[in-house]
C-alpha atoms as a PDB file:
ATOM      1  CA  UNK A   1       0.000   0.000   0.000  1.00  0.00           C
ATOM      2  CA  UNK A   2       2.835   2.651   0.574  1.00  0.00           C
ATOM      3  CA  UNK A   3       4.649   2.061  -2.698  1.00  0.00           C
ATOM      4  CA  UNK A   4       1.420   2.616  -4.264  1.00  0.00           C
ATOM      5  CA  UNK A   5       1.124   6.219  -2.700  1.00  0.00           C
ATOM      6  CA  UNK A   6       4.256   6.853  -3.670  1.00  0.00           C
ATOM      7  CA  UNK A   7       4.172   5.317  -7.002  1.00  0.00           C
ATOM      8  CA  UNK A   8       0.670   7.795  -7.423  1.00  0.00           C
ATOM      9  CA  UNK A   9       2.797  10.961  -6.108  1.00  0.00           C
ATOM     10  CA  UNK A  10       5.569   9.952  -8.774  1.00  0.00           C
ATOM     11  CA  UNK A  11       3.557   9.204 -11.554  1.00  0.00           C
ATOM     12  CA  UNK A  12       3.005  13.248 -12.367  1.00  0.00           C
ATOM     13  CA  UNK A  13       6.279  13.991 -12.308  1.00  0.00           C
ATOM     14  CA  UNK A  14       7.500  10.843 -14.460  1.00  0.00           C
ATOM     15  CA  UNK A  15       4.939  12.221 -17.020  1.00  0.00           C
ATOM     16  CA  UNK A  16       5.869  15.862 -17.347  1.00  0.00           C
ATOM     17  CA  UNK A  17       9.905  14.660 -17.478  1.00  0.00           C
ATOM     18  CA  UNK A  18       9.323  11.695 -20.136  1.00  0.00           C
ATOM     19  CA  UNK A  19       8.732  14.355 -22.889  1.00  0.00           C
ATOM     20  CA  UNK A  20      11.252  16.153 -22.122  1.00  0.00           C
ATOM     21  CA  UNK A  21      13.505  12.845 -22.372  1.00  0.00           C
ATOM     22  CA  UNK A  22      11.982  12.188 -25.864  1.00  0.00           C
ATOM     23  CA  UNK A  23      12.570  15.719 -27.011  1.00  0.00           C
ATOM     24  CA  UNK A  24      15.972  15.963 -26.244  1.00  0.00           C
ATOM     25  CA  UNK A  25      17.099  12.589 -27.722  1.00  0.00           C
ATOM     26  CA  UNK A  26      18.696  12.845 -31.153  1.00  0.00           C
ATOM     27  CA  UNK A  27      16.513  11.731 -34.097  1.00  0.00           C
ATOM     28  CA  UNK A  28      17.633   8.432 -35.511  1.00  0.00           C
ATOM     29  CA  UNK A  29      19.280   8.311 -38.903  1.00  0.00           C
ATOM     30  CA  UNK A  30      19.974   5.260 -40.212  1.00  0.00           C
ATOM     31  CA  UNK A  31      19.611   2.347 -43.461  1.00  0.00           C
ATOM     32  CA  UNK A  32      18.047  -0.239 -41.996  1.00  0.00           C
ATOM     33  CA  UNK A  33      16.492  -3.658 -43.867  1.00  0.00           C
ATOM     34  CA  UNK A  34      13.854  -5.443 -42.522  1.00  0.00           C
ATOM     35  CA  UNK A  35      13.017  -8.921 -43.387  1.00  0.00           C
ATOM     36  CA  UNK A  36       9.269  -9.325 -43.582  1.00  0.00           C
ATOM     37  CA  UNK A  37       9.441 -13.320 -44.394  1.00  0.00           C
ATOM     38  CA  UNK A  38       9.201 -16.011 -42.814  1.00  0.00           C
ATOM     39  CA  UNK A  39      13.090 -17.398 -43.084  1.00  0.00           C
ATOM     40  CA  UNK A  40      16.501 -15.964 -42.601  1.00  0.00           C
ATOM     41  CA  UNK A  41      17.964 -14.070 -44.918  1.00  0.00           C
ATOM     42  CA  UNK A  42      21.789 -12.339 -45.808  1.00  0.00           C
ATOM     43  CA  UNK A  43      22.132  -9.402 -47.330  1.00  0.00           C
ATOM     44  CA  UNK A  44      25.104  -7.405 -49.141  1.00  0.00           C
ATOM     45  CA  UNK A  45      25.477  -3.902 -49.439  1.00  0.00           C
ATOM     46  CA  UNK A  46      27.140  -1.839 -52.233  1.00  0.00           C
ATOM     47  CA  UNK A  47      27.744   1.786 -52.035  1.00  0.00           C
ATOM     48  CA  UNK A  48      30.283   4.701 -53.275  1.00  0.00           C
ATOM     49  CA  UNK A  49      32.252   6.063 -50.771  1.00  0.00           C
ATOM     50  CA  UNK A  50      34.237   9.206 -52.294  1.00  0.00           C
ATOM     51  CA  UNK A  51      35.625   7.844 -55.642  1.00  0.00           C
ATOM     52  CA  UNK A  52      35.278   4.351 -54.621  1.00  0.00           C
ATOM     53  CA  UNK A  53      32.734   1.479 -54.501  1.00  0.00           C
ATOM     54  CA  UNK A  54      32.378  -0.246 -51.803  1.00  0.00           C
ATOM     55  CA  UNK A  55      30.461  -3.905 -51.374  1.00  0.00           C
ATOM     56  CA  UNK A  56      30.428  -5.727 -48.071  1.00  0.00           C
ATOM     57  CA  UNK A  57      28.252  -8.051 -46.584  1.00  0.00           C
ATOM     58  CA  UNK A  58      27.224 -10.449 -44.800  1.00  0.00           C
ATOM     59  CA  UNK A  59      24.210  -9.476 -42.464  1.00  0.00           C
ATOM     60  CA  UNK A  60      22.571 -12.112 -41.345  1.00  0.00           C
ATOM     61  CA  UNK A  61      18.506 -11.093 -40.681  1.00  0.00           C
ATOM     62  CA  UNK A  62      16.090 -13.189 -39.056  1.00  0.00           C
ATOM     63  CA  UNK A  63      12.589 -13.765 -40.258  1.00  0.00           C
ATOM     64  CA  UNK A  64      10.043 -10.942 -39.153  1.00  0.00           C
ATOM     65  CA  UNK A  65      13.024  -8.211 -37.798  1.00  0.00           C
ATOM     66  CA  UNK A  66      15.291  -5.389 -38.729  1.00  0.00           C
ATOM     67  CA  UNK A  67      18.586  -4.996 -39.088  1.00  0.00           C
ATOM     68  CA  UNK A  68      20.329  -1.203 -39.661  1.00  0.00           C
ATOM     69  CA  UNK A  69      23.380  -1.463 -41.948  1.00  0.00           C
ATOM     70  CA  UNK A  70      24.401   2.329 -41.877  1.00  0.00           C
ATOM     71  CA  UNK A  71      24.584   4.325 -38.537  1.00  0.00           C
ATOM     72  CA  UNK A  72      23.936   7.531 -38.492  1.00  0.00           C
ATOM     73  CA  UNK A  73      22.502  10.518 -41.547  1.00  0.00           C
ATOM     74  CA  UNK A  74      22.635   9.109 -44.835  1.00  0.00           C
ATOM     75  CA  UNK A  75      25.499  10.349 -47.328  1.00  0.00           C
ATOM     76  CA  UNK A  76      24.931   8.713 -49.946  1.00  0.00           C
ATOM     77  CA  UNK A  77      21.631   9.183 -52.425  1.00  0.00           C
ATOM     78  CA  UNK A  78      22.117   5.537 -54.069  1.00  0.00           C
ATOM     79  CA  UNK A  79      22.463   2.302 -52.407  1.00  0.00           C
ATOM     80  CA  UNK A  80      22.518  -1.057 -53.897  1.00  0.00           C
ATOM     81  CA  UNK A  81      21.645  -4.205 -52.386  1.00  0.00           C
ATOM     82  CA  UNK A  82      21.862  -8.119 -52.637  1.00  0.00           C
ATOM     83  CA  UNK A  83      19.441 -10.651 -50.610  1.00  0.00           C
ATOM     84  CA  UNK A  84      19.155 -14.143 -50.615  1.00  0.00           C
ATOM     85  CA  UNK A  85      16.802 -16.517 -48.856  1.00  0.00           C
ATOM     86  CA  UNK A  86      18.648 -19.069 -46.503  1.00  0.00           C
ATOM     87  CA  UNK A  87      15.880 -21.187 -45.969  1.00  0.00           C
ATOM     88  CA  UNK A  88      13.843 -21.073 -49.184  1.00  0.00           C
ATOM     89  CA  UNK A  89      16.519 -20.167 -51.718  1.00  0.00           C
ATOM     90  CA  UNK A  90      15.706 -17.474 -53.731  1.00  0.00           C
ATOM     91  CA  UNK A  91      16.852 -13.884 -53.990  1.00  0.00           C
ATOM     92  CA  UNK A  92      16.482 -10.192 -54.346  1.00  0.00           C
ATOM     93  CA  UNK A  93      18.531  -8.902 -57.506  1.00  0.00           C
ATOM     94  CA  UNK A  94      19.124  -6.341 -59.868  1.00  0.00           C
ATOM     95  CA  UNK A  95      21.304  -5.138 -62.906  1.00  0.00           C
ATOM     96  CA  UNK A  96      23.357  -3.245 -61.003  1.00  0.00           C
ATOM     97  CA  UNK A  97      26.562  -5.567 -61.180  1.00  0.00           C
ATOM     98  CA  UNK A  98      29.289  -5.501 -58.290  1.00  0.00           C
ATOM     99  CA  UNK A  99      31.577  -7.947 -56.174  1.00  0.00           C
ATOM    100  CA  UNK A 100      30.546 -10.089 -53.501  1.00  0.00           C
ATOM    101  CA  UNK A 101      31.921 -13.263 -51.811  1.00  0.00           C
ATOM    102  CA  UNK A 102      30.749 -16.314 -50.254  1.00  0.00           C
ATOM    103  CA  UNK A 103      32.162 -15.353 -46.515  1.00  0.00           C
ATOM    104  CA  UNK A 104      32.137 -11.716 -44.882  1.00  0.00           C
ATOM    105  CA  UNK A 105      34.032  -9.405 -47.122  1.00  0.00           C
ATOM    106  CA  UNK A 106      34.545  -5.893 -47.559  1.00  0.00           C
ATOM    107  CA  UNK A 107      35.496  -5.458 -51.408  1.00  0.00           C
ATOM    108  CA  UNK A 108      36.849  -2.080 -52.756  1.00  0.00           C
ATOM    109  CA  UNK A 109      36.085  -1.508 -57.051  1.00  0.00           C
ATOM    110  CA  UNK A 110      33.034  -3.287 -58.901  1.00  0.00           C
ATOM    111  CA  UNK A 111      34.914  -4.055 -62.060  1.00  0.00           C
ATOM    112  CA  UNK A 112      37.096  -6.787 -62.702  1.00  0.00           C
ATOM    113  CA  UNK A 113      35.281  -9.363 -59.944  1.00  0.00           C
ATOM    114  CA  UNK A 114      35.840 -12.506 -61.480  1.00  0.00           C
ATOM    115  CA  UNK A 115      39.771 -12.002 -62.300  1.00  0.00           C
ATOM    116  CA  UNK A 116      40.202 -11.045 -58.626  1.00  0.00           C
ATOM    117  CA  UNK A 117      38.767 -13.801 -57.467  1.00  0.00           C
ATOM    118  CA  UNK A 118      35.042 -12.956 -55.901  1.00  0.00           C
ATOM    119  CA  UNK A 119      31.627 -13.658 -57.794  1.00  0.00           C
ATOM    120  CA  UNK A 120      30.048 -11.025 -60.146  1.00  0.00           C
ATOM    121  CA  UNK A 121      26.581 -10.470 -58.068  1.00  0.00           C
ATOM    122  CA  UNK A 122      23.692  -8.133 -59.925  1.00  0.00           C
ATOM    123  CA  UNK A 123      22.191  -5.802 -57.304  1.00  0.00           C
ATOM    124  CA  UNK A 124      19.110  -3.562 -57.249  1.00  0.00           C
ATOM    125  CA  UNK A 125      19.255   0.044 -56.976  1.00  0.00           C
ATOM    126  CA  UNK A 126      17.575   1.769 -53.720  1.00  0.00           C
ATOM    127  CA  UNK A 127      17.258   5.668 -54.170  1.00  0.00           C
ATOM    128  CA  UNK A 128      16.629   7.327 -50.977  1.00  0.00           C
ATOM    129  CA  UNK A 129      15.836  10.426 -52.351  1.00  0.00           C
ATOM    130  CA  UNK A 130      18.601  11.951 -50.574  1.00  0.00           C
ATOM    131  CA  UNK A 131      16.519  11.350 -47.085  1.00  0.00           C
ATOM    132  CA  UNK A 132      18.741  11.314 -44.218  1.00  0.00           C
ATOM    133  CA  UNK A 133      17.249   7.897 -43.384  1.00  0.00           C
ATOM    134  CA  UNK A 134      15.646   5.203 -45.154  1.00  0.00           C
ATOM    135  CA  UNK A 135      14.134   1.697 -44.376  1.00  0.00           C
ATOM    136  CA  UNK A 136      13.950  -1.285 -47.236  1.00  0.00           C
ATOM    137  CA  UNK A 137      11.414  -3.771 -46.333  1.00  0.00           C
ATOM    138  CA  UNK A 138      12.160  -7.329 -47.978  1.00  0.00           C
ATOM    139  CA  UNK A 139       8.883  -8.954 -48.088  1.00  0.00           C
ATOM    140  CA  UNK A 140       7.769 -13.343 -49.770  1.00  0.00           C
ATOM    141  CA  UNK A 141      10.031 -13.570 -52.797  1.00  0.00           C
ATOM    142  CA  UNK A 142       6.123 -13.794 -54.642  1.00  0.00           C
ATOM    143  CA  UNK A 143       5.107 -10.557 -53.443  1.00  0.00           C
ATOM    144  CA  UNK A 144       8.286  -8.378 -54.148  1.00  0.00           C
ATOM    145  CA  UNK A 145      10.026  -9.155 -57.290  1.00  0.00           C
ATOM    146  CA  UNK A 146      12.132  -5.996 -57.689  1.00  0.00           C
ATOM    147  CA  UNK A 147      11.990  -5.153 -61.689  1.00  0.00           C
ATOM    148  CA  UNK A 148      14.253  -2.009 -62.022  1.00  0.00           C
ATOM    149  CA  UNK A 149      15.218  -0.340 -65.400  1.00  0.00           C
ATOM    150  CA  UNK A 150      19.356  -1.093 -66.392  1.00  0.00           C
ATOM    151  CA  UNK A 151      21.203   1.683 -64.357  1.00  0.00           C
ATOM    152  CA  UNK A 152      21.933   4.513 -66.348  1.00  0.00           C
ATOM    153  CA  UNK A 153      24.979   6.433 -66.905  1.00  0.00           C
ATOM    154  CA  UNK A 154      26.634   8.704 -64.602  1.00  0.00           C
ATOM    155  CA  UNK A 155      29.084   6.941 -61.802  1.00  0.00           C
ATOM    156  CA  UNK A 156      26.394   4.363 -60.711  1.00  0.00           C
ATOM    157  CA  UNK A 157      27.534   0.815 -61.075  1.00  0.00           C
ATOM    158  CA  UNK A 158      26.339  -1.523 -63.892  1.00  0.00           C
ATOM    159  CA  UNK A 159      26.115   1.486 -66.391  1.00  0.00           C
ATOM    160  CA  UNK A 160      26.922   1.072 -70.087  1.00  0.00           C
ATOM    161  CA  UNK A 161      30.665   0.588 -70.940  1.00  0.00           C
ATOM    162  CA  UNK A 162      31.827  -1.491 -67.409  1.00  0.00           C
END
């Protein structure tokens, strides 16, 4: 019975400081994937970082969760990525052509794969618009079947003359 009056007195207070907590947190900015299927799933990442691409990978998602592969605002505009179903087989792909290997890797370049030794790996394009954060949702391979034009010119990868 005490901790209840004093639980009662509290509770005012607790409710005019939680806002105050909210409002002075940060606001989140990240990439984050989640897997909206029933089996696990790995995904690779390819992005340009400076004059570089970059692919890396693996994240390893569960079924029905969220993962967040970049921290923090968003500097890039275009971001390319590479799923495949553990349990089901099956995958999420695009034109968009770039380096990946069968164990965790961070690869620098998109050209050349094969001669170097990793596997030539077509991802799809994700434009955020140039939002400052930006969720993909991966959803049954039936329902989401990305079909995205060849990417054009212009420093992306996969363009005409790689």
């Amino acid at each position: 019975m005490f901790r209840s009056r004093i639980a009662l007195r509290l509770l005012p207070l607790l409710l005019l400081v939680a806002p105050l907590t909210v409002v002075s947190m940060p606001a989140s900015a990240d990439f984050r994937i989640c897997n909206r299927t029933t089996n696990r799933i790995g995904i690779a990442m390819g992005y340009k970082e400076e004059a570089a691409w970059i692919t890396e990978g693996w994240w390893n998602i569960a079924a029905n969760s969220c993962e967040t592969l970049v921290r923090g605002p968003l500097v890039a505009r275009y971001y390319y990525l590479y799923a495949i179903d553990y349990d089901q087989g099956g995958e999420w792909a695009g034109k968009a052509f770039m380096c990946t290997r069968d164990k965790e890797f961070t690869i620098r370049g998109v050209e050349d794969c094969l001669t170097r030794g990793f596997d030539r790996t077509g991802f799809f394009e994700v434009d955020t618009g140039e939002q400052k954060n930006w969720t993909v949702q991966l959803t049954e391979q039936g329902q989401v079947a990305p079909t995205l034009p060849q990417p054009a010119a212009g420093g992306r990868p996969g363009a005409p003359g790689r």
